[in-house]
Protein backbone atom coordinates (compact mmCIF):
# COMPACT_ATOMS: atom_id res chain seq x y z
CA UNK A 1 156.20 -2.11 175.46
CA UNK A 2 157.01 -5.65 174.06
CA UNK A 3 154.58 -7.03 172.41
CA UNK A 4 154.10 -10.83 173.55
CA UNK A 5 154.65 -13.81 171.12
CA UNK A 6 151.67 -15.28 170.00
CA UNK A 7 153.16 -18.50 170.85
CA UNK A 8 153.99 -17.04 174.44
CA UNK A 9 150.28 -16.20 175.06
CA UNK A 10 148.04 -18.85 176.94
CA UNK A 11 145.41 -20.50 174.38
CA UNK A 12 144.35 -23.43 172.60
CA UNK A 13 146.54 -24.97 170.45
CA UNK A 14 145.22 -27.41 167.44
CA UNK A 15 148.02 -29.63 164.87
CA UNK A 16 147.56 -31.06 161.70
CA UNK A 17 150.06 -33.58 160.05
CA UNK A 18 149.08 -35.17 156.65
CA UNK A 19 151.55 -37.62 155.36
CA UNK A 20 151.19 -39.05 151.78
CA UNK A 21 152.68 -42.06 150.60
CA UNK A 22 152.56 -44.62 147.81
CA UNK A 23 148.89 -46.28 148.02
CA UNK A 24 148.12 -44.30 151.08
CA UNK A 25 147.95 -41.22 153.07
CA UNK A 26 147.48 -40.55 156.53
CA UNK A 27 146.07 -37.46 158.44
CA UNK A 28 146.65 -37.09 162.24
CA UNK A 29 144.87 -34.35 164.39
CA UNK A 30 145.74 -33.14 168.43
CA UNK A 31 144.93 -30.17 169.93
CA UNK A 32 143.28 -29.54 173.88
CA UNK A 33 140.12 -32.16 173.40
CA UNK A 34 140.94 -34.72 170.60
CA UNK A 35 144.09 -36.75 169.50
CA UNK A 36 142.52 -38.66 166.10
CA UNK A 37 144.21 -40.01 162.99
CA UNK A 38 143.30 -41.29 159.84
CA UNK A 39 144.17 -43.69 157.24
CA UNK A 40 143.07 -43.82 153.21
CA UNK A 41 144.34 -46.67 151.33
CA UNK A 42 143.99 -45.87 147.31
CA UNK A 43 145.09 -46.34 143.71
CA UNK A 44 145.70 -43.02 142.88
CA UNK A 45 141.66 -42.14 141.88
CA UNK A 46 139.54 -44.06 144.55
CA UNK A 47 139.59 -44.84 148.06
CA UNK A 48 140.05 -48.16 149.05
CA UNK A 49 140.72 -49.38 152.35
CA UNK A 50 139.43 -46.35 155.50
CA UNK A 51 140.90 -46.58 159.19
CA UNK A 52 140.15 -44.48 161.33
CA UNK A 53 141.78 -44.28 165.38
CA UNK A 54 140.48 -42.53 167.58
CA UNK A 55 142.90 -41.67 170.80
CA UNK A 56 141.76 -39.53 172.52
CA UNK A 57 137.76 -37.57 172.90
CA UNK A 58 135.40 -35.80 174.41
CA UNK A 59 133.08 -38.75 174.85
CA UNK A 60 132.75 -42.40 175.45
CA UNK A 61 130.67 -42.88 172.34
CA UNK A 62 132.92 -41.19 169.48
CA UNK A 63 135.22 -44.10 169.01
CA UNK A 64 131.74 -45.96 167.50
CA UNK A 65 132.50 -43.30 164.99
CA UNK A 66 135.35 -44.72 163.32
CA UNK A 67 132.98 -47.46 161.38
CA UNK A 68 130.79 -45.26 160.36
CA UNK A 69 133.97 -43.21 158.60
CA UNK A 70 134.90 -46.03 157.06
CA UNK A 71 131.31 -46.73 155.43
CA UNK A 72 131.00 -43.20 154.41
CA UNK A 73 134.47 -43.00 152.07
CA UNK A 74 135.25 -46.60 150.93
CA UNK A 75 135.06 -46.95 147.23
CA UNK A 76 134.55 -42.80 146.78
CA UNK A 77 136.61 -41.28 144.29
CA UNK A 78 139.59 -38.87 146.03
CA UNK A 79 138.51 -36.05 144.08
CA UNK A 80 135.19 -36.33 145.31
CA UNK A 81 135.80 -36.81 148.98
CA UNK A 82 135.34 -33.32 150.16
CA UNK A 83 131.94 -33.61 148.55
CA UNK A 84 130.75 -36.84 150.02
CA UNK A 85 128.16 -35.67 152.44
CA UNK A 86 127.26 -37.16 155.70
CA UNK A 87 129.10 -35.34 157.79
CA UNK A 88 126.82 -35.23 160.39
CA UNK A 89 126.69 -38.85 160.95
CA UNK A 90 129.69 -39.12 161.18
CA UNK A 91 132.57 -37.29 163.96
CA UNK A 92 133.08 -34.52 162.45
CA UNK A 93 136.91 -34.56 163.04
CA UNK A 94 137.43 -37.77 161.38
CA UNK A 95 135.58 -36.62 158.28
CA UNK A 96 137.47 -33.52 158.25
CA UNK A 97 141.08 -35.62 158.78
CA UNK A 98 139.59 -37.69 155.98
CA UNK A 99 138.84 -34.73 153.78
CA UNK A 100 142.30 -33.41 154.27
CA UNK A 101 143.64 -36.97 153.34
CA UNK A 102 142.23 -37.24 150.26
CA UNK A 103 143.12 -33.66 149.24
CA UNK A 104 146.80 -34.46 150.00
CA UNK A 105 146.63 -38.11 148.44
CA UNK A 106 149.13 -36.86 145.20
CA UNK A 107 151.63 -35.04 147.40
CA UNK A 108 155.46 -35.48 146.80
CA UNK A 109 155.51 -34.57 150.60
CA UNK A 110 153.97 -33.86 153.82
CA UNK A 111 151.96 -30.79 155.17
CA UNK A 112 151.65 -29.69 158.49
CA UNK A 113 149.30 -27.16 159.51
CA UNK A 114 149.42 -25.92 163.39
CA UNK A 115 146.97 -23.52 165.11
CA UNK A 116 147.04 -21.22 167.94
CA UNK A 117 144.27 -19.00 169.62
CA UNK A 118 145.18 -17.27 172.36
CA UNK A 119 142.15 -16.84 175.38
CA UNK A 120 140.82 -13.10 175.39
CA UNK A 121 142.63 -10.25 176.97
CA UNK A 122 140.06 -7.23 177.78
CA UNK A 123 137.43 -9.07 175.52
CA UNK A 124 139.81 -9.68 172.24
CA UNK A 125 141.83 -12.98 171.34
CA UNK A 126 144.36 -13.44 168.51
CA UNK A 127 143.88 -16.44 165.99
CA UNK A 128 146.88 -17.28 163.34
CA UNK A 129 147.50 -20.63 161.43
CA UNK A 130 150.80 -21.67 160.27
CA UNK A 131 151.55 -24.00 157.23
CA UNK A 132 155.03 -25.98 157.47
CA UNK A 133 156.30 -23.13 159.98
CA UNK A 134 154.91 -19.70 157.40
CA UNK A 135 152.46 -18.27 158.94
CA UNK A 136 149.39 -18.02 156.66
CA UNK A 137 146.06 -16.08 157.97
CA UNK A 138 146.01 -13.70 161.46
CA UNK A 139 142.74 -12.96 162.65
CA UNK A 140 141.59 -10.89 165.61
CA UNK A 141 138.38 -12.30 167.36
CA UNK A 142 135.79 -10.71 169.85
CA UNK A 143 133.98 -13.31 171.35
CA UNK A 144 132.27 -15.34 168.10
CA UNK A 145 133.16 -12.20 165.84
CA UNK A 146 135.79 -10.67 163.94
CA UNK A 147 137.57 -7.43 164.77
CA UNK A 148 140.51 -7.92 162.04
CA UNK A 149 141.55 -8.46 159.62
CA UNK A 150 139.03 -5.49 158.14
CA UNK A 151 137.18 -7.24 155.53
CA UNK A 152 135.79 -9.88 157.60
CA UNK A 153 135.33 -7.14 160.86
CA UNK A 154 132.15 -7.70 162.21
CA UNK A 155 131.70 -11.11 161.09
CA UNK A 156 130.67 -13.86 162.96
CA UNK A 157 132.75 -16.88 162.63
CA UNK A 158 129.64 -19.00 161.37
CA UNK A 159 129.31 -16.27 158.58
CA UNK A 160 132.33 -17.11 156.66
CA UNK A 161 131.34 -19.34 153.74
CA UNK A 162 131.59 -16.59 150.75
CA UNK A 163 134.53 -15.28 151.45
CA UNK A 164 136.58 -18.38 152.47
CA UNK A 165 134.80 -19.75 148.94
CA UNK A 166 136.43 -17.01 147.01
CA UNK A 167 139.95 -17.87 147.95
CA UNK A 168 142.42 -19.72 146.37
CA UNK A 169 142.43 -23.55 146.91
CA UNK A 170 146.00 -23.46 149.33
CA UNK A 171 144.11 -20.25 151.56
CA UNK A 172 140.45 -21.88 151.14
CA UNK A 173 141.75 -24.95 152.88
CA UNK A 174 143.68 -23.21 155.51
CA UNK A 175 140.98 -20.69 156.38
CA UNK A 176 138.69 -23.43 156.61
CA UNK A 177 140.89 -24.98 159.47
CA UNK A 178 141.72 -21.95 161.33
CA UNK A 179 137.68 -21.27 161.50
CA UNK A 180 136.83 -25.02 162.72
CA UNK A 181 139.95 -24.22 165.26
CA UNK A 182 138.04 -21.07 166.64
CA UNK A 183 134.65 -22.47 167.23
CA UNK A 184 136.57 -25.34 169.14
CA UNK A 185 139.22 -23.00 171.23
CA UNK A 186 135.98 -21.59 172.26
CA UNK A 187 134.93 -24.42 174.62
CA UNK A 188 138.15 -23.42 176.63
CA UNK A 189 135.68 -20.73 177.90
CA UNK A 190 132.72 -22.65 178.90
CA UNK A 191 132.93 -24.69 182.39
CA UNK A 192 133.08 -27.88 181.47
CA UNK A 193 129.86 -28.96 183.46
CA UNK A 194 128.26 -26.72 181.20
CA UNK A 195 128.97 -29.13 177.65
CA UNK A 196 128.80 -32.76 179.77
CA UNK A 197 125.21 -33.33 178.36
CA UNK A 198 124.87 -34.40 174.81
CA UNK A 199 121.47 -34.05 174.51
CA UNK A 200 121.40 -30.65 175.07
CA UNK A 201 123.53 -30.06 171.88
CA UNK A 202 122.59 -29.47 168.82
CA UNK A 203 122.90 -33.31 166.47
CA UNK A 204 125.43 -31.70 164.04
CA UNK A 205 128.14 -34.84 164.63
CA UNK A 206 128.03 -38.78 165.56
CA UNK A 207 127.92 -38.49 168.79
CA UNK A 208 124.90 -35.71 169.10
CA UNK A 209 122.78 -37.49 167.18
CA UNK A 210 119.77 -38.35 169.54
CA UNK A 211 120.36 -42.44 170.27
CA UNK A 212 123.64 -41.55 170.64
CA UNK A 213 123.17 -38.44 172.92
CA UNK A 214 121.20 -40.71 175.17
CA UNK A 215 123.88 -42.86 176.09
CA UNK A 216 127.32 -40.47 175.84
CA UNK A 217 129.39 -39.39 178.63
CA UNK A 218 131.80 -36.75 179.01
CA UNK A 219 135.16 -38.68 179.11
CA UNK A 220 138.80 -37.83 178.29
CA UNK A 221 141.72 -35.85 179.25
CA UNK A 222 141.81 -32.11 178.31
CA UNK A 223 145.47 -30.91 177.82
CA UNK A 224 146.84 -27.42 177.78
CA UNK A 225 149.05 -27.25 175.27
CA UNK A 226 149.50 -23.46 175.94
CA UNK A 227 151.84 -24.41 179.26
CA UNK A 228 154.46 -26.02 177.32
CA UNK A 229 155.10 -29.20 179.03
CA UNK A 230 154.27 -31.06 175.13
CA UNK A 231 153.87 -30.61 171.98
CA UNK A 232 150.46 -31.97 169.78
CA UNK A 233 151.53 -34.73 168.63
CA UNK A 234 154.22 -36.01 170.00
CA UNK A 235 152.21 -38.95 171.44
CA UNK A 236 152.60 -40.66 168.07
CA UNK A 237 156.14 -39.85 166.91
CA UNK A 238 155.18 -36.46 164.46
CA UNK A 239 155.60 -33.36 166.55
């Protein structure tokens, strides 16, 4: 029997495109829920200018987010971005987009970093991340856990801070990705009347925190990569 292509397989598909320039670099971010990008203005040590878009999201409050962003990293150093704190004040997938900005800031040339989990079959879903095409990290998931590879089996995805720690900087970053990428496929799962009330979740992002919760609704267009019709992306030119 054939086995299917991972990129044949019905799932959630997430895309990464950080693009560094002189004085700036840019981070842009689509996958089945969120369509973001942003924008670090520098001198080669510190952050200058911060903008933030944000196209497309869950809910009517997280473009309110994009100030707060900007607040949070103008005037920190690049090499301390990833340490900056705050993150749950802010959307988390901005301060991740700016995270990956900063780290990419000194690049000769882009990186792009694309995603695909593919929904269970008989309880067990396949996970891989590709950087610039090579693929990178393959894991096989059960529910919230790990099945493969065997050094993480039995893991739940939450449970992955020393080991993705003791990699090198190029896998630390990537593992880190694929593992936000999982928690998020997951809401593919969950009926969508099920995650329409913010204050029922947990205040671990801009929008969840409580005077925000209060006034969010569940707003935007879900896409399914998966069927092929387009590519992340290609909204904004970098598919």
């Amino acid at each position: 029997m054939t086995t299917p292509r991972l990129d044949d397989l019905p799932g959630f598909r997430r895309r990464f495109r950080i693009a560094p320039e002189a004085g700036a670099v840019s981070a842009a971010v689509e996958d089945d829920f969120h369509c973001m990008t942003v924008t670090l203005r520098h001198d080669g040590a510190r952050i200058g200018g911060v903008e933030a878009r944000t196209i497309r999201a869950p809910w009517t409050t997280c473009p309110g987010a994009e100030q707060v962003l900007e607040e949070t990293f103008a005037g920190t150093p690049l090499t301390e971005a990833a340490r900056r704190g705050l993150k749950q004040a802010n959307c988390t997938h901005l301060y991740d987009l700016a995270v990956l900005a900063a780290a990419h800031a000194g690049d000769a040339q882009e990186t792009r970093y694309e995603v695909l989990v593919a929904d269970p079959v008989d309880g067990l879903g396949v996970a891989e991340i590709r950087r610039d095409g090579a693929p990178l990290l393959r894991w096989t998931l059960a529910g919230m856990e790990l099945a493969e590879p065997a050094e993480l089996a039995g893991r739940n995805l939450m449970q992955l801070r020393d080991w993705i720690d003791a990699l090198d900087p190029a896998t630390r970053e990537a593992a880190k990705i694929l593992q936000w990428a999982c928690l998020i496929a997951h809401g593919r799962r969950i009926p969508l009347e099920h995650q329409s009330d913010a204050t029922r979740m947990p205040p671990n992002c801009y929008t969840f925190q409580p005077a925000m919760a209060r006034q969010a609704l569940r707003v935007g267009e879900i896409i399914d990569f998966s069927r092929g019709e387009r590519e992340p992306l290609a909204q904004l030119g970098q598919s």
